[in-house]
PDB file of N, CA and C in Angstrom:
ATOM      1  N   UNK A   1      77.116-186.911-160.777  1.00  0.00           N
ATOM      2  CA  UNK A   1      75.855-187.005-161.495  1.00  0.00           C
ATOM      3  C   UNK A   1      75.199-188.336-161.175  1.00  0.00           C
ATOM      4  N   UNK A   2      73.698-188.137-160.755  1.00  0.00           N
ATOM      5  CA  UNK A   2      73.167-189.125-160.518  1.00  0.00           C
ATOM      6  C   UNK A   2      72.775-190.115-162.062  1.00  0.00           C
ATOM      7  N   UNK A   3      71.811-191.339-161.444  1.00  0.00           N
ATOM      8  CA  UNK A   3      71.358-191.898-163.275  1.00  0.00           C
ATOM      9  C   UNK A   3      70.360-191.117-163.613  1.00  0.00           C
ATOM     10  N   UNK A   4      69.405-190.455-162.209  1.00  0.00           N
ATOM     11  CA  UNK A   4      68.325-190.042-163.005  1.00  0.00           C
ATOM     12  C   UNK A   4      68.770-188.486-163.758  1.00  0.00           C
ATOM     13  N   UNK A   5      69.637-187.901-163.198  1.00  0.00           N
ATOM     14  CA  UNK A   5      70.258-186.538-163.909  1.00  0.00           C
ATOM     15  C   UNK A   5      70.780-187.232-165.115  1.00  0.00           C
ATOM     16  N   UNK A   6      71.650-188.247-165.841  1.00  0.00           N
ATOM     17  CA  UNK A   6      72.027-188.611-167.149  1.00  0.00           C
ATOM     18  C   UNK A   6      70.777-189.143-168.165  1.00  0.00           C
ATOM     19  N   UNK A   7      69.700-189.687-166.799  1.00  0.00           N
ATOM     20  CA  UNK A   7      68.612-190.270-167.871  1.00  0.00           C
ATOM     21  C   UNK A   7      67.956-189.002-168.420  1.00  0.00           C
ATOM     22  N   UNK A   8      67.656-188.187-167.442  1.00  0.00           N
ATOM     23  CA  UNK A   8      66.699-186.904-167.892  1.00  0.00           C
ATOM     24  C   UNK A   8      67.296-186.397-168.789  1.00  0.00           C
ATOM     25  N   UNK A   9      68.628-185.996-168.944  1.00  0.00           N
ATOM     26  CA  UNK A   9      69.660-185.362-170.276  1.00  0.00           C
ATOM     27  C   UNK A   9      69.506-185.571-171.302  1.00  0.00           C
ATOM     28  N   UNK A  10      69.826-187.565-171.384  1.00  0.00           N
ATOM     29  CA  UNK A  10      69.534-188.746-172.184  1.00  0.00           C
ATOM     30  C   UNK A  10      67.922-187.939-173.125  1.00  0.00           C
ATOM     31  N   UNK A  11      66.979-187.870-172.360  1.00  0.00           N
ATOM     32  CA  UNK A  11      65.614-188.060-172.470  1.00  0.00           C
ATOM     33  C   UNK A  11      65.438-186.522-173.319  1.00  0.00           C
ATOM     34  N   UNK A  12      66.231-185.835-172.737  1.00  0.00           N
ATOM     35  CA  UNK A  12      65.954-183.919-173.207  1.00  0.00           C
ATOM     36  C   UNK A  12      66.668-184.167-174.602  1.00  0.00           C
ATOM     37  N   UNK A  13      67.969-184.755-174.786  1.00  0.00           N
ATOM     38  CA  UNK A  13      68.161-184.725-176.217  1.00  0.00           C
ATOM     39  C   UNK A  13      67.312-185.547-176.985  1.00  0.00           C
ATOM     40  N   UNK A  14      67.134-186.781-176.887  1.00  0.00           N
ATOM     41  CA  UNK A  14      65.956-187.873-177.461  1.00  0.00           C
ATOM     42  C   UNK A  14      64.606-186.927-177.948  1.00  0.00           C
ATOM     43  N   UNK A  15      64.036-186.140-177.281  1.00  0.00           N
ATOM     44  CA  UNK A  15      62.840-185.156-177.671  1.00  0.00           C
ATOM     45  C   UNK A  15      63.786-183.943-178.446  1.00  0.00           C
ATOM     46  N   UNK A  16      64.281-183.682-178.437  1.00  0.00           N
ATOM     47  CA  UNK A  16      65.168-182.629-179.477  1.00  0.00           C
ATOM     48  C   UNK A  16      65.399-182.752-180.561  1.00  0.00           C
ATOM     49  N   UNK A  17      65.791-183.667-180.153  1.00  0.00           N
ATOM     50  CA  UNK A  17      65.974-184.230-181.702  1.00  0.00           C
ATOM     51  C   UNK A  17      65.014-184.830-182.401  1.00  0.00           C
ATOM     52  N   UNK A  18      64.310-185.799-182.304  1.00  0.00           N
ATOM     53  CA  UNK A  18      62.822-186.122-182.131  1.00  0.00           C
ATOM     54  C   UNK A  18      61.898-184.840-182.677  1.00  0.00           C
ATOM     55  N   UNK A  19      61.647-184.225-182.130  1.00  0.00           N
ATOM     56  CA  UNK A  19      61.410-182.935-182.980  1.00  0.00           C
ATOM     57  C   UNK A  19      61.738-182.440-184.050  1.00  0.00           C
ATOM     58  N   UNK A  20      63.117-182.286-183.891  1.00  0.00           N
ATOM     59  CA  UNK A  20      63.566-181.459-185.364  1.00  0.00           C
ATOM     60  C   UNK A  20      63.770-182.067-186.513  1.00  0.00           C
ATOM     61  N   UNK A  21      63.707-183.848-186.349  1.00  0.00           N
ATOM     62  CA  UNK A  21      64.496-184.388-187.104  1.00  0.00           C
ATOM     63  C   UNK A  21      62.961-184.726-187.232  1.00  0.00           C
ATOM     64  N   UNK A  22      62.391-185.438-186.539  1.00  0.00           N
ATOM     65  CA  UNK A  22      60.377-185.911-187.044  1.00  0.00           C
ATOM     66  C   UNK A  22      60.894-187.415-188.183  1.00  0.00           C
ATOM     67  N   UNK A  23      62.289-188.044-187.749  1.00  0.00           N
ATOM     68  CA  UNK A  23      62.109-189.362-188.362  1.00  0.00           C
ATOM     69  C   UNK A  23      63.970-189.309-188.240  1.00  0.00           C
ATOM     70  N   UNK A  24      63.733-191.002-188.667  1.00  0.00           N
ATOM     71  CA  UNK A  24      65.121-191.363-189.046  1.00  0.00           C
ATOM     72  C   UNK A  24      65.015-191.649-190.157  1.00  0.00           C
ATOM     73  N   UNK A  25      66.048-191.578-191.165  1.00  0.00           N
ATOM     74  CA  UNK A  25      66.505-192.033-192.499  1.00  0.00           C
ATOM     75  C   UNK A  25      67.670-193.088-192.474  1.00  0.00           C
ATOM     76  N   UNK A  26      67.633-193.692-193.190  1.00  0.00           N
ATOM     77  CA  UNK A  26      68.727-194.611-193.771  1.00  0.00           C
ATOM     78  C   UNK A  26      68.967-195.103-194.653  1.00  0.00           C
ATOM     79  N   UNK A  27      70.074-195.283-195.828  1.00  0.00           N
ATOM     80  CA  UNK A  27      69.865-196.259-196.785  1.00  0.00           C
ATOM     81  C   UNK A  27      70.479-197.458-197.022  1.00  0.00           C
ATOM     82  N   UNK A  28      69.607-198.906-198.077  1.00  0.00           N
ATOM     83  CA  UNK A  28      70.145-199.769-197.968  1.00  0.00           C
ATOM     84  C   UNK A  28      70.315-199.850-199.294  1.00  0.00           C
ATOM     85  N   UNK A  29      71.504-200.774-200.035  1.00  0.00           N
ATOM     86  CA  UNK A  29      71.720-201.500-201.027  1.00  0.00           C
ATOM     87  C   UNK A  29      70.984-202.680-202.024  1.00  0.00           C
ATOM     88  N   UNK A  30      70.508-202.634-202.978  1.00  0.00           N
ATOM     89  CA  UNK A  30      69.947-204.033-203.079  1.00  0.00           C
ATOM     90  C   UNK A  30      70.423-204.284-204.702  1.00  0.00           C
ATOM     91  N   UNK A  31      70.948-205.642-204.398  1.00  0.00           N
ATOM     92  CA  UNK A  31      71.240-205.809-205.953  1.00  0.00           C
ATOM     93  C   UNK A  31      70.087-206.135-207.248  1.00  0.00           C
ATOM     94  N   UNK A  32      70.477-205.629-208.114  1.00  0.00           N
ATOM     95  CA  UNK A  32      69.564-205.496-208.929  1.00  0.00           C
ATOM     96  C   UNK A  32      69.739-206.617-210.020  1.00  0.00           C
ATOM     97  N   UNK A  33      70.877-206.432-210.551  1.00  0.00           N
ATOM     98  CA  UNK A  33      71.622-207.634-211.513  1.00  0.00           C
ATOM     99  C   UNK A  33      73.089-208.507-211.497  1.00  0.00           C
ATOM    100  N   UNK A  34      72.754-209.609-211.461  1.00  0.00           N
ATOM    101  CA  UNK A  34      74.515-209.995-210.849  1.00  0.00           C
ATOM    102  C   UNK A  34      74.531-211.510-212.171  1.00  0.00           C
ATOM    103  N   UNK A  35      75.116-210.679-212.758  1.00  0.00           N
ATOM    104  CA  UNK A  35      75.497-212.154-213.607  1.00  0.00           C
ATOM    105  C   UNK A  35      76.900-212.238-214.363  1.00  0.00           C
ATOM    106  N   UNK A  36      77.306-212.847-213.255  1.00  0.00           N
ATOM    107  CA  UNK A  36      78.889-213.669-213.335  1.00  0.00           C
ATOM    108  C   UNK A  36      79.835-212.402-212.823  1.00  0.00           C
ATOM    109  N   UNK A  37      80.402-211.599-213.827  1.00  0.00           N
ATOM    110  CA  UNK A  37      81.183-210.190-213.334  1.00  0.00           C
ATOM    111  C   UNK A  37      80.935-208.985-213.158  1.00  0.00           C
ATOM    112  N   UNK A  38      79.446-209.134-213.858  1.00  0.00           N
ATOM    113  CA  UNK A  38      78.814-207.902-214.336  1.00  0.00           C
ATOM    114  C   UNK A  38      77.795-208.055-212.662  1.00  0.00           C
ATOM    115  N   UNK A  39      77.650-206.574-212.093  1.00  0.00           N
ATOM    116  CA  UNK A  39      76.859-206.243-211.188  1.00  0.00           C
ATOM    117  C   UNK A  39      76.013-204.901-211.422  1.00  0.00           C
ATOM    118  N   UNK A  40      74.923-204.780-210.642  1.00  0.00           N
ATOM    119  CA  UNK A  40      74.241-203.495-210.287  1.00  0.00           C
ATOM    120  C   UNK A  40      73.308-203.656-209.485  1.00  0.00           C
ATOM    121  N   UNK A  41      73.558-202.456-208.542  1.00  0.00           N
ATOM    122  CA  UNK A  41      73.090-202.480-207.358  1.00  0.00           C
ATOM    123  C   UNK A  41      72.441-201.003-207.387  1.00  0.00           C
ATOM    124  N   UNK A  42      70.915-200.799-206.560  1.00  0.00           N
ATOM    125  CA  UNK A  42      70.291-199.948-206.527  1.00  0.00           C
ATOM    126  C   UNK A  42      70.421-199.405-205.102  1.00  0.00           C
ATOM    127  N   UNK A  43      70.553-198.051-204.658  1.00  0.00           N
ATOM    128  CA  UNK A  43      70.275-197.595-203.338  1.00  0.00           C
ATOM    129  C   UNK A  43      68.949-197.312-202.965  1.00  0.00           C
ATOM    130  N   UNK A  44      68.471-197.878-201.897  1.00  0.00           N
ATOM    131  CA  UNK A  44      67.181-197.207-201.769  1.00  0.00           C
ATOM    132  C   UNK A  44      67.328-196.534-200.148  1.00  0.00           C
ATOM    133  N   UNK A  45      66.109-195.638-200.186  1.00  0.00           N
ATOM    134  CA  UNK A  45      66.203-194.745-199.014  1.00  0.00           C
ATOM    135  C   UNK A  45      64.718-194.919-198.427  1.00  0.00           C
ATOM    136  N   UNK A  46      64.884-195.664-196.946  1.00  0.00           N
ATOM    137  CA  UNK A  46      63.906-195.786-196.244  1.00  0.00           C
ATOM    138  C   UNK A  46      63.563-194.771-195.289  1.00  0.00           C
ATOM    139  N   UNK A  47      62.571-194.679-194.772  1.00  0.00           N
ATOM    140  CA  UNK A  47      62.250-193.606-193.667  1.00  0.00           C
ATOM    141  C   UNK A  47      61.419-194.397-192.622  1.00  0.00           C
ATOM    142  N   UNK A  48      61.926-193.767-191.288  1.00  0.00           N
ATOM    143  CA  UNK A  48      61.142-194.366-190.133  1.00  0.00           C
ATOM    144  C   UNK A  48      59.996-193.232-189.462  1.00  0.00           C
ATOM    145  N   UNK A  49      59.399-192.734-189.874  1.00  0.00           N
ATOM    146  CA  UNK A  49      58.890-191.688-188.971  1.00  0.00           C
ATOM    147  C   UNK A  49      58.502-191.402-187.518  1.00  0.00           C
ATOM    148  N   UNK A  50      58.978-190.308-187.350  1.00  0.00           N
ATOM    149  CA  UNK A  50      58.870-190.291-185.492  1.00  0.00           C
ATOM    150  C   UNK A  50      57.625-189.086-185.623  1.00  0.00           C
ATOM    151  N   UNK A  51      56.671-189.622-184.535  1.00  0.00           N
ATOM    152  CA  UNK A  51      55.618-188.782-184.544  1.00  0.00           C
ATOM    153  C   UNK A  51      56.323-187.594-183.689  1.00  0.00           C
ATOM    154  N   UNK A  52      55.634-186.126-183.469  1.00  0.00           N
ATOM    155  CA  UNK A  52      55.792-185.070-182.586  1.00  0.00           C
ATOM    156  C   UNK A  52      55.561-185.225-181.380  1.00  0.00           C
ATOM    157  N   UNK A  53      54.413-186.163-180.629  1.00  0.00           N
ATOM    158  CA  UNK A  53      54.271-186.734-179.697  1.00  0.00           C
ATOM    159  C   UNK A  53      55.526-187.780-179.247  1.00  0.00           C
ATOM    160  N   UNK A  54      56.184-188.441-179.670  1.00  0.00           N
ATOM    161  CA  UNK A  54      57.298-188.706-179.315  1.00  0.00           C
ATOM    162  C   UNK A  54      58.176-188.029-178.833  1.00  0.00           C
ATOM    163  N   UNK A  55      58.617-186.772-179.418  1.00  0.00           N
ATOM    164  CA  UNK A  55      59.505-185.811-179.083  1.00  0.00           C
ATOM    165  C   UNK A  55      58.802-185.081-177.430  1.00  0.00           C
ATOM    166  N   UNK A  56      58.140-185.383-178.126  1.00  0.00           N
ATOM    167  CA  UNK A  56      57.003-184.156-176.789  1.00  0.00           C
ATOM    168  C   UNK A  56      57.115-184.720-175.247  1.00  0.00           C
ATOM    169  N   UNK A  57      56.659-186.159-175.586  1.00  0.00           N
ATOM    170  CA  UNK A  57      56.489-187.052-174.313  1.00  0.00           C
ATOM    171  C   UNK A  57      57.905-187.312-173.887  1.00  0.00           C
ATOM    172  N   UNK A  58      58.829-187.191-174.841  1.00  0.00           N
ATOM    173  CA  UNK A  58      60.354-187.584-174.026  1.00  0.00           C
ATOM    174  C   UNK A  58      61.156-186.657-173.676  1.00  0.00           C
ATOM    175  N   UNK A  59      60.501-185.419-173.966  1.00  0.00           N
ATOM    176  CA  UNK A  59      60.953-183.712-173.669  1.00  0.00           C
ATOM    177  C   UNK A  59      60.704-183.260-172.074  1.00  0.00           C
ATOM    178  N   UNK A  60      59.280-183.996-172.009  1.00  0.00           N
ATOM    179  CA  UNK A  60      58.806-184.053-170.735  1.00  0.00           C
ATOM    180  C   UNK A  60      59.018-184.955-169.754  1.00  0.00           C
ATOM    181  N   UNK A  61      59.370-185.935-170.397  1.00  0.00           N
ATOM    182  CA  UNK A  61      59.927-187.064-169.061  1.00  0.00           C
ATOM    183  C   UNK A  61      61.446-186.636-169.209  1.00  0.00           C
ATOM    184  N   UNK A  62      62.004-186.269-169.145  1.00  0.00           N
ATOM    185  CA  UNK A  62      63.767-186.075-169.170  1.00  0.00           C
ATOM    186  C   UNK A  62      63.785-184.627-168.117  1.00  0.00           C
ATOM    187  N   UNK A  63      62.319-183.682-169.100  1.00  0.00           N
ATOM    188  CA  UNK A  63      62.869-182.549-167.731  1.00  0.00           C
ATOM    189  C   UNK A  63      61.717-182.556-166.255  1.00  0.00           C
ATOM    190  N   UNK A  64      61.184-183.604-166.299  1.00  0.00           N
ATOM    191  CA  UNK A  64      60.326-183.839-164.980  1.00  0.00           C
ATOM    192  C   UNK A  64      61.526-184.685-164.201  1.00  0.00           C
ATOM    193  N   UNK A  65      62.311-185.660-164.553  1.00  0.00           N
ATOM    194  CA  UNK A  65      63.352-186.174-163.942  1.00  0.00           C
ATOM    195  C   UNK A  65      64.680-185.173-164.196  1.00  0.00           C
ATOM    196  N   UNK A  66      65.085-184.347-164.612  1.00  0.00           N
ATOM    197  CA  UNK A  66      65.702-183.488-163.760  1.00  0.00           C
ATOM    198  C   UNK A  66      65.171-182.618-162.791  1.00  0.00           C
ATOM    199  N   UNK A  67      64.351-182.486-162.922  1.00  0.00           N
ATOM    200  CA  UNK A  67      63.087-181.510-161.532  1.00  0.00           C
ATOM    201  C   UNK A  67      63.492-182.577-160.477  1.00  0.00           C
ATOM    202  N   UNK A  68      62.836-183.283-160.688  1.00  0.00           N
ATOM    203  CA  UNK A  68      62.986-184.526-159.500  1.00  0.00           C
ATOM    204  C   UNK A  68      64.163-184.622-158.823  1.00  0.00           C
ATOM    205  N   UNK A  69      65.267-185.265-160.045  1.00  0.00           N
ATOM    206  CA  UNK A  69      66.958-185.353-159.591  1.00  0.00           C
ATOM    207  C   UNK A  69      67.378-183.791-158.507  1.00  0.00           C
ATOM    208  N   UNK A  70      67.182-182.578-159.118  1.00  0.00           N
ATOM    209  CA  UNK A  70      67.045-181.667-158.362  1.00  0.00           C
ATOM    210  C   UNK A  70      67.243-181.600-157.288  1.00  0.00           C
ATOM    211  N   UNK A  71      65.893-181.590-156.800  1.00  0.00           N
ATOM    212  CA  UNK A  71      64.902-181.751-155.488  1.00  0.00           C
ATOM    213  C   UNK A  71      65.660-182.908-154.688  1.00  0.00           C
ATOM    214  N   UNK A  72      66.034-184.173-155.180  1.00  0.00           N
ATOM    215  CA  UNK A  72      66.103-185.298-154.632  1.00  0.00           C
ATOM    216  C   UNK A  72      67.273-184.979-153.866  1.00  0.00           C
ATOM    217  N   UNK A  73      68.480-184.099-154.537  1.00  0.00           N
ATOM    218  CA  UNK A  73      69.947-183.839-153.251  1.00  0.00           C
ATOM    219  C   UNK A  73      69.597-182.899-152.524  1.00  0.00           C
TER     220      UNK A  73
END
């Protein structure tokens, strides 16, 4: 396997997912009250959003470079 056959792969899942998923999630911790033994801590849940055009444009560059990789042996 060439790089550009792993990049294009790379690139076909990146838009796949990108698509279906249309963002990342994650959550972080933040303390809320801390005095002496006593604690509390809140979870919060951020979101990154991935536009559809993201997915789209990296759907298409992953399988234009396997076209290419292809052709190229």
């Amino acid at each position: 396997m060439g790089g550009r056959t792993i990049a294009g792969i790379v690139l076909v899942v990146i838009g796949v997912v990108a698509l279906a998923y249309q963002g990342v999630t994650y959550t972080t911790q933040k303390k809320v009250i801390d005095l002496g033994p006593i604690q509390a801590t809140k979870e919060e849940h951020h979101t990154i959003p991935l536009p559809p055009i993201v997915g789209i444009v990296s759907l298409v560059g992953g399988i234009a470079l396997l076209a290419t990789g292809k052709r190229g042996n």
